[in-house]
C-alpha atoms as a PDB file:
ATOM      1  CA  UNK A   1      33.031 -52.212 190.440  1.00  0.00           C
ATOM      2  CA  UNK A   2      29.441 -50.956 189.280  1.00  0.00           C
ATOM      3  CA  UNK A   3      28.189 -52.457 185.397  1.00  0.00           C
ATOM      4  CA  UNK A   4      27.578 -48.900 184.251  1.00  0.00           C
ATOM      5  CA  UNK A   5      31.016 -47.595 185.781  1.00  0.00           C
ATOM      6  CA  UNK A   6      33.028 -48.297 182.525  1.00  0.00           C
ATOM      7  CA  UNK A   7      29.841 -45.952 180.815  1.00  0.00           C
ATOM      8  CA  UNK A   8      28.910 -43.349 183.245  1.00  0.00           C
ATOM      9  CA  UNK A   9      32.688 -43.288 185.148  1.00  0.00           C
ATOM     10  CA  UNK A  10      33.778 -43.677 188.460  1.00  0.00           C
ATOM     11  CA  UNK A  11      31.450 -40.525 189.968  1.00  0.00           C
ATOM     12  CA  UNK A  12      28.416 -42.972 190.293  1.00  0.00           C
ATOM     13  CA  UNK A  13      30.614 -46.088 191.276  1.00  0.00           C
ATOM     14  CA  UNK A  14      31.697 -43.984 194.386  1.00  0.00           C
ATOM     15  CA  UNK A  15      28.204 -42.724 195.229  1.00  0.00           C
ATOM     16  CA  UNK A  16      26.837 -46.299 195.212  1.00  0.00           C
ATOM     17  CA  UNK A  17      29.813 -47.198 197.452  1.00  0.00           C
ATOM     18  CA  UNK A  18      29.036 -44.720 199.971  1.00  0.00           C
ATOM     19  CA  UNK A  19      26.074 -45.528 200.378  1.00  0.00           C
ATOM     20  CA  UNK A  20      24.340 -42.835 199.560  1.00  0.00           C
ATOM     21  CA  UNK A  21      20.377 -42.337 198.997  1.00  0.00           C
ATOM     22  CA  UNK A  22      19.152 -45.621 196.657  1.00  0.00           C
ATOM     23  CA  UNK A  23      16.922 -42.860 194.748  1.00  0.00           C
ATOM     24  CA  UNK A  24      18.976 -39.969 194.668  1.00  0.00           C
ATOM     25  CA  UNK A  25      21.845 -42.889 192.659  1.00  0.00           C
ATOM     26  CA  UNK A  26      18.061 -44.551 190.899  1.00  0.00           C
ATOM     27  CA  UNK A  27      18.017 -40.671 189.450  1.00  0.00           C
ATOM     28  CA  UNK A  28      21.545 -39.361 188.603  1.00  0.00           C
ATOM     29  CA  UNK A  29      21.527 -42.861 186.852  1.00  0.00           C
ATOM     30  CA  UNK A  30      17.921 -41.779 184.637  1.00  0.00           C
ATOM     31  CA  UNK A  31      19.499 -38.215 184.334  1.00  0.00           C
ATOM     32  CA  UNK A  32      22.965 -40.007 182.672  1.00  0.00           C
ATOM     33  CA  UNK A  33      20.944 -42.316 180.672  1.00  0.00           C
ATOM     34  CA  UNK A  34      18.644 -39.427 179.474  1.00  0.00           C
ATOM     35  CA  UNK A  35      21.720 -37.583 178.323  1.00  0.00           C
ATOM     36  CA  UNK A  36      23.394 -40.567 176.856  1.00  0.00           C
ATOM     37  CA  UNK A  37      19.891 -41.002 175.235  1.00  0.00           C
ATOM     38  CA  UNK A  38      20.036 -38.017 173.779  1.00  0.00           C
ATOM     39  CA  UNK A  39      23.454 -37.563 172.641  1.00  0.00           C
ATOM     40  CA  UNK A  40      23.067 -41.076 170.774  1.00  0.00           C
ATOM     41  CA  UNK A  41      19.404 -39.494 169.097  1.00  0.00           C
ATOM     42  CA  UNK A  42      21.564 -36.548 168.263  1.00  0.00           C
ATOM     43  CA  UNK A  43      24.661 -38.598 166.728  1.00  0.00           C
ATOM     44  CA  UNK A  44      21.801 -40.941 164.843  1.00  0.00           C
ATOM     45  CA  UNK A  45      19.589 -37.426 163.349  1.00  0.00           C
ATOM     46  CA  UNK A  46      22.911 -36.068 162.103  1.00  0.00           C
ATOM     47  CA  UNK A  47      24.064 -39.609 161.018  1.00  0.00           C
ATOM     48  CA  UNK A  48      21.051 -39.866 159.102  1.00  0.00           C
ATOM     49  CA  UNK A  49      20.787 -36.584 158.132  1.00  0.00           C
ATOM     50  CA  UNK A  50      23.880 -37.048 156.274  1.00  0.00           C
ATOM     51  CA  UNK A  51      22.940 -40.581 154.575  1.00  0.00           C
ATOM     52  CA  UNK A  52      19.963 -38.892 153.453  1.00  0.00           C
ATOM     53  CA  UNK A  53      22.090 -35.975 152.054  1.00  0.00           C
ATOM     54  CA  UNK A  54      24.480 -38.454 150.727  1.00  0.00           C
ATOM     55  CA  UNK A  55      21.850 -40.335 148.793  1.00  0.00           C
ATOM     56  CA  UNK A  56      20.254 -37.230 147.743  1.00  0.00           C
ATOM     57  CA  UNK A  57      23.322 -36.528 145.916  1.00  0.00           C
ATOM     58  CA  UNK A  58      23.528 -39.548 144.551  1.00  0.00           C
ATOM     59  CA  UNK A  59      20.769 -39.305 143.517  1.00  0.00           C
ATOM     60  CA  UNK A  60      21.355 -36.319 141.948  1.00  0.00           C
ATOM     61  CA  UNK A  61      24.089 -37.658 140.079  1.00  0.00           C
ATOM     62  CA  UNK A  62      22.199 -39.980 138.864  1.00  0.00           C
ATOM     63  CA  UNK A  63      19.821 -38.104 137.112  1.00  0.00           C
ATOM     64  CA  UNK A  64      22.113 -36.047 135.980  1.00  0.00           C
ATOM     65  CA  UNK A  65      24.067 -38.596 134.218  1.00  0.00           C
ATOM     66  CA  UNK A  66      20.866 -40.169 133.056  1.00  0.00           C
ATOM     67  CA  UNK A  67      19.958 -36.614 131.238  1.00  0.00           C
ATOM     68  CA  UNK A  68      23.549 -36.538 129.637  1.00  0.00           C
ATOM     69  CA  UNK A  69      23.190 -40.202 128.488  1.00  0.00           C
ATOM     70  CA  UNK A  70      19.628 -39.510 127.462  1.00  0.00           C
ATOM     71  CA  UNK A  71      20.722 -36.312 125.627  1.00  0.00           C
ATOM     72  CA  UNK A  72      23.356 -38.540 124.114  1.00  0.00           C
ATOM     73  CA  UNK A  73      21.351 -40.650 122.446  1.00  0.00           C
ATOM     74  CA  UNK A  74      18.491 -38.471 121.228  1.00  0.00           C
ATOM     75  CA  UNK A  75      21.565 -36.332 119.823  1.00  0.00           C
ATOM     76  CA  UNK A  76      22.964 -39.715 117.991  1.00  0.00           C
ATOM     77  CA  UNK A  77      19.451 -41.100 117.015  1.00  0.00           C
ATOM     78  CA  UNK A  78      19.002 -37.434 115.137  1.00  0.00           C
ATOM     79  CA  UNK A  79      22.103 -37.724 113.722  1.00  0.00           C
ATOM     80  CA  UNK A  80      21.598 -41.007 112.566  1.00  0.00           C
ATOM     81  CA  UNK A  81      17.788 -40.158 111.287  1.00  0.00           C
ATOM     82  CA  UNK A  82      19.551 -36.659 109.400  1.00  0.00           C
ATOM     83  CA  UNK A  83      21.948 -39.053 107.892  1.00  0.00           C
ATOM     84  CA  UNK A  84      19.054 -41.873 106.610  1.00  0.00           C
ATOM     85  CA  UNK A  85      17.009 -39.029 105.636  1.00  0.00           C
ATOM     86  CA  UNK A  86      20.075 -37.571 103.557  1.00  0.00           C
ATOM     87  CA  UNK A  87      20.805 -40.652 101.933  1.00  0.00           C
ATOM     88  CA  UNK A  88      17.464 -41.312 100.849  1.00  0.00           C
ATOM     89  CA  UNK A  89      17.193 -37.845  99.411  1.00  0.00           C
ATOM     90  CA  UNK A  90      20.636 -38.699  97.348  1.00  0.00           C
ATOM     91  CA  UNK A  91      18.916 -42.192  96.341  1.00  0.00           C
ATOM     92  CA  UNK A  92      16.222 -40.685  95.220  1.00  0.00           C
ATOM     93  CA  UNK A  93      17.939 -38.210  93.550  1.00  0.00           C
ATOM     94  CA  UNK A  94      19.532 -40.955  91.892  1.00  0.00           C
ATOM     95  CA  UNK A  95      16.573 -42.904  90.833  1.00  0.00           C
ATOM     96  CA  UNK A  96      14.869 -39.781  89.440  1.00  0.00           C
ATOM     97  CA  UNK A  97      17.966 -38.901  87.214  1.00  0.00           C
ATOM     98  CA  UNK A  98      17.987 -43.057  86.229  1.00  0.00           C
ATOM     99  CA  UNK A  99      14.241 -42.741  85.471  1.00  0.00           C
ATOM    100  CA  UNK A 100      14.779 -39.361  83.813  1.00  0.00           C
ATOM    101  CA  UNK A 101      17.546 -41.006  81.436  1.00  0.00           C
ATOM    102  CA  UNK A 102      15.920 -43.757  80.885  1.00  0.00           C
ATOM    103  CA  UNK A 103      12.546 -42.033  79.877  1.00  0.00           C
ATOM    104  CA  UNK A 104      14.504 -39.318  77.261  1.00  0.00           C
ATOM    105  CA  UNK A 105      15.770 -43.100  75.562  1.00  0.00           C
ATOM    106  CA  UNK A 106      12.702 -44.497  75.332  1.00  0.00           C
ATOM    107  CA  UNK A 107      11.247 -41.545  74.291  1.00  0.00           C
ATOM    108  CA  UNK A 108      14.421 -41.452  71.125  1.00  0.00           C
ATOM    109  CA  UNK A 109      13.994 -44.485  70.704  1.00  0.00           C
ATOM    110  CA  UNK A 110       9.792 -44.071  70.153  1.00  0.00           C
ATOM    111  CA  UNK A 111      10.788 -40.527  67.564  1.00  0.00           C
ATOM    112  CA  UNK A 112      13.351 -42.663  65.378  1.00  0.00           C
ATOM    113  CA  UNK A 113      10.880 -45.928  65.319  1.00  0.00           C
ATOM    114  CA  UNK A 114       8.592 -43.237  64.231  1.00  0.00           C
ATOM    115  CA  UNK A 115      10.692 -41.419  61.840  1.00  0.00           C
ATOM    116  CA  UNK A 116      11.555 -45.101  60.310  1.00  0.00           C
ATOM    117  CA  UNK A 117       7.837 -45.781  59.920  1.00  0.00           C
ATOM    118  CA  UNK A 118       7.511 -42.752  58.021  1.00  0.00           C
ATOM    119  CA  UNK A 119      10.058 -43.407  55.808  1.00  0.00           C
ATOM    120  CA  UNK A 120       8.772 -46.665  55.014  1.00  0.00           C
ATOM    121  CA  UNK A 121       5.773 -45.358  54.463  1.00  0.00           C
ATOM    122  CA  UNK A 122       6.896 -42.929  52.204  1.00  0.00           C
ATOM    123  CA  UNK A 123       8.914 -45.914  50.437  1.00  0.00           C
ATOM    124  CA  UNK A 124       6.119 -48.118  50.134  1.00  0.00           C
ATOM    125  CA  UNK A 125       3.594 -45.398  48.895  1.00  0.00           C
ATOM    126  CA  UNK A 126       6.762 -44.577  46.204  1.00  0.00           C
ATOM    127  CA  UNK A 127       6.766 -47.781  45.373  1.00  0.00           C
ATOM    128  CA  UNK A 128       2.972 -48.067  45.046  1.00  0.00           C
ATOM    129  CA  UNK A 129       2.628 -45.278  42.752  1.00  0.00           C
ATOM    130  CA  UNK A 130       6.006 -46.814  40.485  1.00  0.00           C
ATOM    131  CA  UNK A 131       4.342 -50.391  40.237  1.00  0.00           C
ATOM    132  CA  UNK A 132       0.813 -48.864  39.238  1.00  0.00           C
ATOM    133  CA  UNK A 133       2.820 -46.237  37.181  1.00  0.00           C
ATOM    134  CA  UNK A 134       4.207 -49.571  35.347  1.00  0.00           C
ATOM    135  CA  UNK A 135       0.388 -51.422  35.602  1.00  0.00           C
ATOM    136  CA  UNK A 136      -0.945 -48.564  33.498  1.00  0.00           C
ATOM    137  CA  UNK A 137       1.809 -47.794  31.449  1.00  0.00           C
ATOM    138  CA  UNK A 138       1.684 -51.542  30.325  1.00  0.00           C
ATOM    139  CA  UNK A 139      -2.242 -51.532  29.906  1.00  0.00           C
ATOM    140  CA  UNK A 140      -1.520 -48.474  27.571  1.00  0.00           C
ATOM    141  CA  UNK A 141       0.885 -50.690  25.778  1.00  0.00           C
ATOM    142  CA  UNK A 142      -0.912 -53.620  25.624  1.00  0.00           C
ATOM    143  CA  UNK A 143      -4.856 -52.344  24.389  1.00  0.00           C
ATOM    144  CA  UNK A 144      -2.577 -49.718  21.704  1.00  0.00           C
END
């Protein structure tokens, strides 16, 4: 039995066996191994060929799902900005109306401190005018 006879089958087995032309076996053997050769280059290019193809679409996939999840967050982190950028409007809103309330009772509370000033004013200068009414009034009395 030949090494290469479970390989290349009992056709070279029987020409070594019969003796035939050392050369003529030397290059049926080259000519097997050549095809062998290139089946096995052929099975590894279209092996590869689809590992590449594979990991191209994996690739692929990847990417893609990297876009959605991408896309996913810029859509949340606008959301989320809209949503701080609402609120502030509201608490602004807010503080203006506060400020705006607050203001109008200051500002009542300045016009009636003013309104009671005048009034005491008025009172005093009434007052005035009745205690110098009675100063002369008595000094008309008195030099009489």
């Amino acid at each position: 039995m030949s090494i290469n006879e479970h390989t290349f089958g009992d056709q070279h087995s029987d020409t070594a066996r019969a003796g035939g032309d050392g050369s003529q076996a030397a290059a049926r053997l080259l000519e097997m191994t050549a095809r062998e050769t290139d089946r096995w280059r052929a099975d590894a290019r279209t092996e590869a060929a689809g590992v590449v193809a594979q990991a191209r679409d994996e690739a692929a996939r990847l990417v893609q799902t990297a876009q959605e999840e991408a896309e996913r967050l810029l859509s949340s982190a606008r959301d989320e900005a809209a949503q701080l950028l609402n609120d502030a409007r509201v608490e602004a809103y807010q503080v203006r109306q506060q400020t705006t309330a607050l203001r109008e009772h200051h500002e009542a509370d300045v016009a009636h401190l003013q309104q009671v000033a005048t009034e005491h004013r008025e009172r005093l200068r009434r007052h005035l005018n009745e205690v110098l009414a009675q100063v002369d009034s008595s000094e008309r009395g008195d030099g009489q």
